[in-house]
C-alpha atoms as a PDB file:
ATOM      1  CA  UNK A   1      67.970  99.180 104.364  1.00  0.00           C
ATOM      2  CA  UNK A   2      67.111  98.764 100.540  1.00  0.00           C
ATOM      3  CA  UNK A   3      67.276  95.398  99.099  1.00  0.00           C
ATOM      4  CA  UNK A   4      69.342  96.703  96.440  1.00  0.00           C
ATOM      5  CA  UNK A   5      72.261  97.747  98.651  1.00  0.00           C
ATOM      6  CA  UNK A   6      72.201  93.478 100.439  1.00  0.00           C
ATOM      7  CA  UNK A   7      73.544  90.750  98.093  1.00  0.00           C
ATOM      8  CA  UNK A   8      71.985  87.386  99.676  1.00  0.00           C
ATOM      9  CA  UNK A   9      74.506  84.388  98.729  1.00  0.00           C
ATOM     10  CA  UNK A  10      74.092  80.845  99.906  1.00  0.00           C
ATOM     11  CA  UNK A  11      76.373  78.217 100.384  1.00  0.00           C
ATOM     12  CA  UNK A  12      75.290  74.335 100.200  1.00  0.00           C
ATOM     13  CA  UNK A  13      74.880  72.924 103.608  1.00  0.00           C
ATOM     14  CA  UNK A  14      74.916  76.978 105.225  1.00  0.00           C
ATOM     15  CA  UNK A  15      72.202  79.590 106.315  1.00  0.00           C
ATOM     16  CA  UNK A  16      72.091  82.304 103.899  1.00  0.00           C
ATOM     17  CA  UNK A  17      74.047  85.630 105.113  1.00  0.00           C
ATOM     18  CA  UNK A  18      73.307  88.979 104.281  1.00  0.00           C
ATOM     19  CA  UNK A  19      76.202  90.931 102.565  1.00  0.00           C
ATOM     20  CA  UNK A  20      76.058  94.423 103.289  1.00  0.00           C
ATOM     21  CA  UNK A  21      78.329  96.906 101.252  1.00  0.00           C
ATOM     22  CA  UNK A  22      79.443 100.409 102.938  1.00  0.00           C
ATOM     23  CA  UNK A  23      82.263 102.406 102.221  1.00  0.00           C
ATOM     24  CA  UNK A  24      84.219 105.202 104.005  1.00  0.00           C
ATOM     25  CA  UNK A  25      84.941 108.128 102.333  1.00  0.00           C
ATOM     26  CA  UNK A  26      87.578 110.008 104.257  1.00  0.00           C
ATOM     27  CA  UNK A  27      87.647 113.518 103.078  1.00  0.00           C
ATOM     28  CA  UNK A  28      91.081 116.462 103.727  1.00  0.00           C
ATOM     29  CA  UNK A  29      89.983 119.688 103.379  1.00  0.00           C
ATOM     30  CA  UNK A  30      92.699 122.421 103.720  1.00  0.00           C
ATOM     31  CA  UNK A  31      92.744 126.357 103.187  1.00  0.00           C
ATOM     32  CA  UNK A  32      94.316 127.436  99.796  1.00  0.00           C
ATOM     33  CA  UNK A  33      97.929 128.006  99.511  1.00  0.00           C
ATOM     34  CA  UNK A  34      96.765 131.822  98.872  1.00  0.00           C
ATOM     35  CA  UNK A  35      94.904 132.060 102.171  1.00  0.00           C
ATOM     36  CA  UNK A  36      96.570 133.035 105.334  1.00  0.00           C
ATOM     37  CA  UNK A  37      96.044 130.480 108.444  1.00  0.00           C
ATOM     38  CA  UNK A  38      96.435 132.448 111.673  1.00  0.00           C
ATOM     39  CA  UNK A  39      95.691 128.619 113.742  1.00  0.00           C
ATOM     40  CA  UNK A  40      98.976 127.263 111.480  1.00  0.00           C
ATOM     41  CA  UNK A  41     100.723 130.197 112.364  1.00  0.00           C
ATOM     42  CA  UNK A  42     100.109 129.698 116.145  1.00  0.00           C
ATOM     43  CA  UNK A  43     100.560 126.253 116.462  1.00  0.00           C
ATOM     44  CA  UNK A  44     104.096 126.830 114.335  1.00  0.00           C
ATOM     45  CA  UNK A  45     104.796 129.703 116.950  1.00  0.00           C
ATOM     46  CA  UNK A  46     103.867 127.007 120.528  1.00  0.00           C
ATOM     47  CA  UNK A  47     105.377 124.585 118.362  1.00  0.00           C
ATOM     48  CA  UNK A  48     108.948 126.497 118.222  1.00  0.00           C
ATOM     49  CA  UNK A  49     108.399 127.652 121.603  1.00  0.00           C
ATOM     50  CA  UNK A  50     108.178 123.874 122.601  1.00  0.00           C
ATOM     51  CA  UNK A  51     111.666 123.260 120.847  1.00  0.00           C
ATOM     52  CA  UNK A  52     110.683 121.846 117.920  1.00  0.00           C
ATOM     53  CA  UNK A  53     112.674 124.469 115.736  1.00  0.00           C
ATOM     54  CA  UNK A  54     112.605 121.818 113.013  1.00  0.00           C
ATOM     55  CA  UNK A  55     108.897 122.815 112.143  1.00  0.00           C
ATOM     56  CA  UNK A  56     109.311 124.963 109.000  1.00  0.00           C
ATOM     57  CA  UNK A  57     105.307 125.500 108.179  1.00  0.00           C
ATOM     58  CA  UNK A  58     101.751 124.251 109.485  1.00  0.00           C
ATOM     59  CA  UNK A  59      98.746 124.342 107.558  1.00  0.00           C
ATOM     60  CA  UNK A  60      95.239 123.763 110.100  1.00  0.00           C
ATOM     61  CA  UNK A  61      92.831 121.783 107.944  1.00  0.00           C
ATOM     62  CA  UNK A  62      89.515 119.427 108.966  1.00  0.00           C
ATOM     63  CA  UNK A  63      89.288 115.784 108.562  1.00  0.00           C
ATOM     64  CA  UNK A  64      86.023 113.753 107.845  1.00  0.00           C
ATOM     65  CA  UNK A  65      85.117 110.468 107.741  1.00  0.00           C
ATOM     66  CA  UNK A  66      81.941 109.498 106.111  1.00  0.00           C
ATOM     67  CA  UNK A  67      80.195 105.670 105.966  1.00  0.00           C
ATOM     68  CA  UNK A  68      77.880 105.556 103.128  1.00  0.00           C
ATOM     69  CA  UNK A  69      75.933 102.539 102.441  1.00  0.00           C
ATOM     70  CA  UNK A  70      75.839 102.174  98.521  1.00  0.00           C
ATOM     71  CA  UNK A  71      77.398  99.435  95.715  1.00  0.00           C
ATOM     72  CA  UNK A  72      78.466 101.136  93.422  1.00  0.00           C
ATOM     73  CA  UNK A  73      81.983 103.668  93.721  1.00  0.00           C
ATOM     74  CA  UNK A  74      80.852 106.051  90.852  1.00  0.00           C
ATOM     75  CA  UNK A  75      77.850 106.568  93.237  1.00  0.00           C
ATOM     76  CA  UNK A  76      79.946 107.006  96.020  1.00  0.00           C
ATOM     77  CA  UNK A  77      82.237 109.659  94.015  1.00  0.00           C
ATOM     78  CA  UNK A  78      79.096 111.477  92.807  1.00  0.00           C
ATOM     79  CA  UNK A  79      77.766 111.995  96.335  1.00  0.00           C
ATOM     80  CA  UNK A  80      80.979 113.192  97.544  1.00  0.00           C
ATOM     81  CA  UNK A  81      81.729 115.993  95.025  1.00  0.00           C
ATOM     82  CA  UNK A  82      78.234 116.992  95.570  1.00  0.00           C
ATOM     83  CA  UNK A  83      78.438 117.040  99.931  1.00  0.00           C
ATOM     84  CA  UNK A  84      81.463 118.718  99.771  1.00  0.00           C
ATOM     85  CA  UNK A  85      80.726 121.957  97.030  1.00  0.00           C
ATOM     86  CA  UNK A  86      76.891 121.847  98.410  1.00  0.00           C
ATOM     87  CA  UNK A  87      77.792 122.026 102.354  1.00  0.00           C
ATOM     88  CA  UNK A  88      81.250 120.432 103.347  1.00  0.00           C
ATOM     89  CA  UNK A  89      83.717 123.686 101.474  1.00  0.00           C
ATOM     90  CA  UNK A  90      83.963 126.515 101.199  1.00  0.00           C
ATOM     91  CA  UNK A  91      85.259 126.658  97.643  1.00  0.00           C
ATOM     92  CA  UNK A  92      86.541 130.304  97.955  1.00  0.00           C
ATOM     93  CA  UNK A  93      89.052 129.572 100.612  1.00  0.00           C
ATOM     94  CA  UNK A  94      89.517 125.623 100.485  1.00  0.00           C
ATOM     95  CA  UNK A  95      89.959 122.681  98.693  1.00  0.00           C
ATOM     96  CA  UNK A  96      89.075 119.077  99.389  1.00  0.00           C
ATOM     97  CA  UNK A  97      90.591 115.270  98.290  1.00  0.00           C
ATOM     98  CA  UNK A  98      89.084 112.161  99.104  1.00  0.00           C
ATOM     99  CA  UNK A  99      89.466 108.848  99.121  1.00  0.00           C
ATOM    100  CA  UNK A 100      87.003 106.140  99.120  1.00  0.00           C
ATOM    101  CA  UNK A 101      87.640 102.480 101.153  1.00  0.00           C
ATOM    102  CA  UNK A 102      85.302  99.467 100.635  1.00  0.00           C
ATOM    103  CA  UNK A 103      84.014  97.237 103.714  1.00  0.00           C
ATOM    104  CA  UNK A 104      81.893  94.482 103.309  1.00  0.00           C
ATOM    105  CA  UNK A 105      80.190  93.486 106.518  1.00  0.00           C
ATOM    106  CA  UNK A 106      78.335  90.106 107.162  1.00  0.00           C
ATOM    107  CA  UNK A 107      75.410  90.261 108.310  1.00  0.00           C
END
């Protein structure tokens, strides 16, 4: 791990801890509103055949979480964007949102 990513802090009387910064990014990725979903479709149809009647639409999407050890959120954002067109999406039939939670860990 990089020294840049551990803040060391000490406290009068205390060992010093390490501080180390990671968020989770946890991604949605869902077919387009123009795309047809044949695994919606079929979980609406078991769904209905279950009884749940209720159940007007389902959309099948993928979720993804993602711990990535860095300070700095516009980073974090940057990285993202670039995972998801490079390798995560398929930008002709999906779209993606994310959001990004901070956790500090002691170390």
């Amino acid at each position: 791990m990089s020294s840049d990513r551990i803040v060391n802090f000490v406290c009068h009387g205390f060992k010093p801890k390490k501080v180390v910064f990671v968020f989770e990014v946890r991604i949605y990725i869902t077919l387009k509103e123009s795309v047809l979903d044949p695994q919606g479709m079929t979980i609406l149809k078991s769904l209905k055949d279950l009884g749940y009647h209720q159940v007007e639409n389902v959309r099948m999407g993928k979720f993804l979480q993602l711990w990535i050890n860095e300070t700095n959120p516009e980073v974090i954002k940057t990285m993202t964007d670039e995972m998801c067109k490079k390798l995560l999406v398929n930008e002709v039939i999906e779209t993606y949102h994310y959001e990004i939670i901070s956790h500090t860990t002691k170390k």
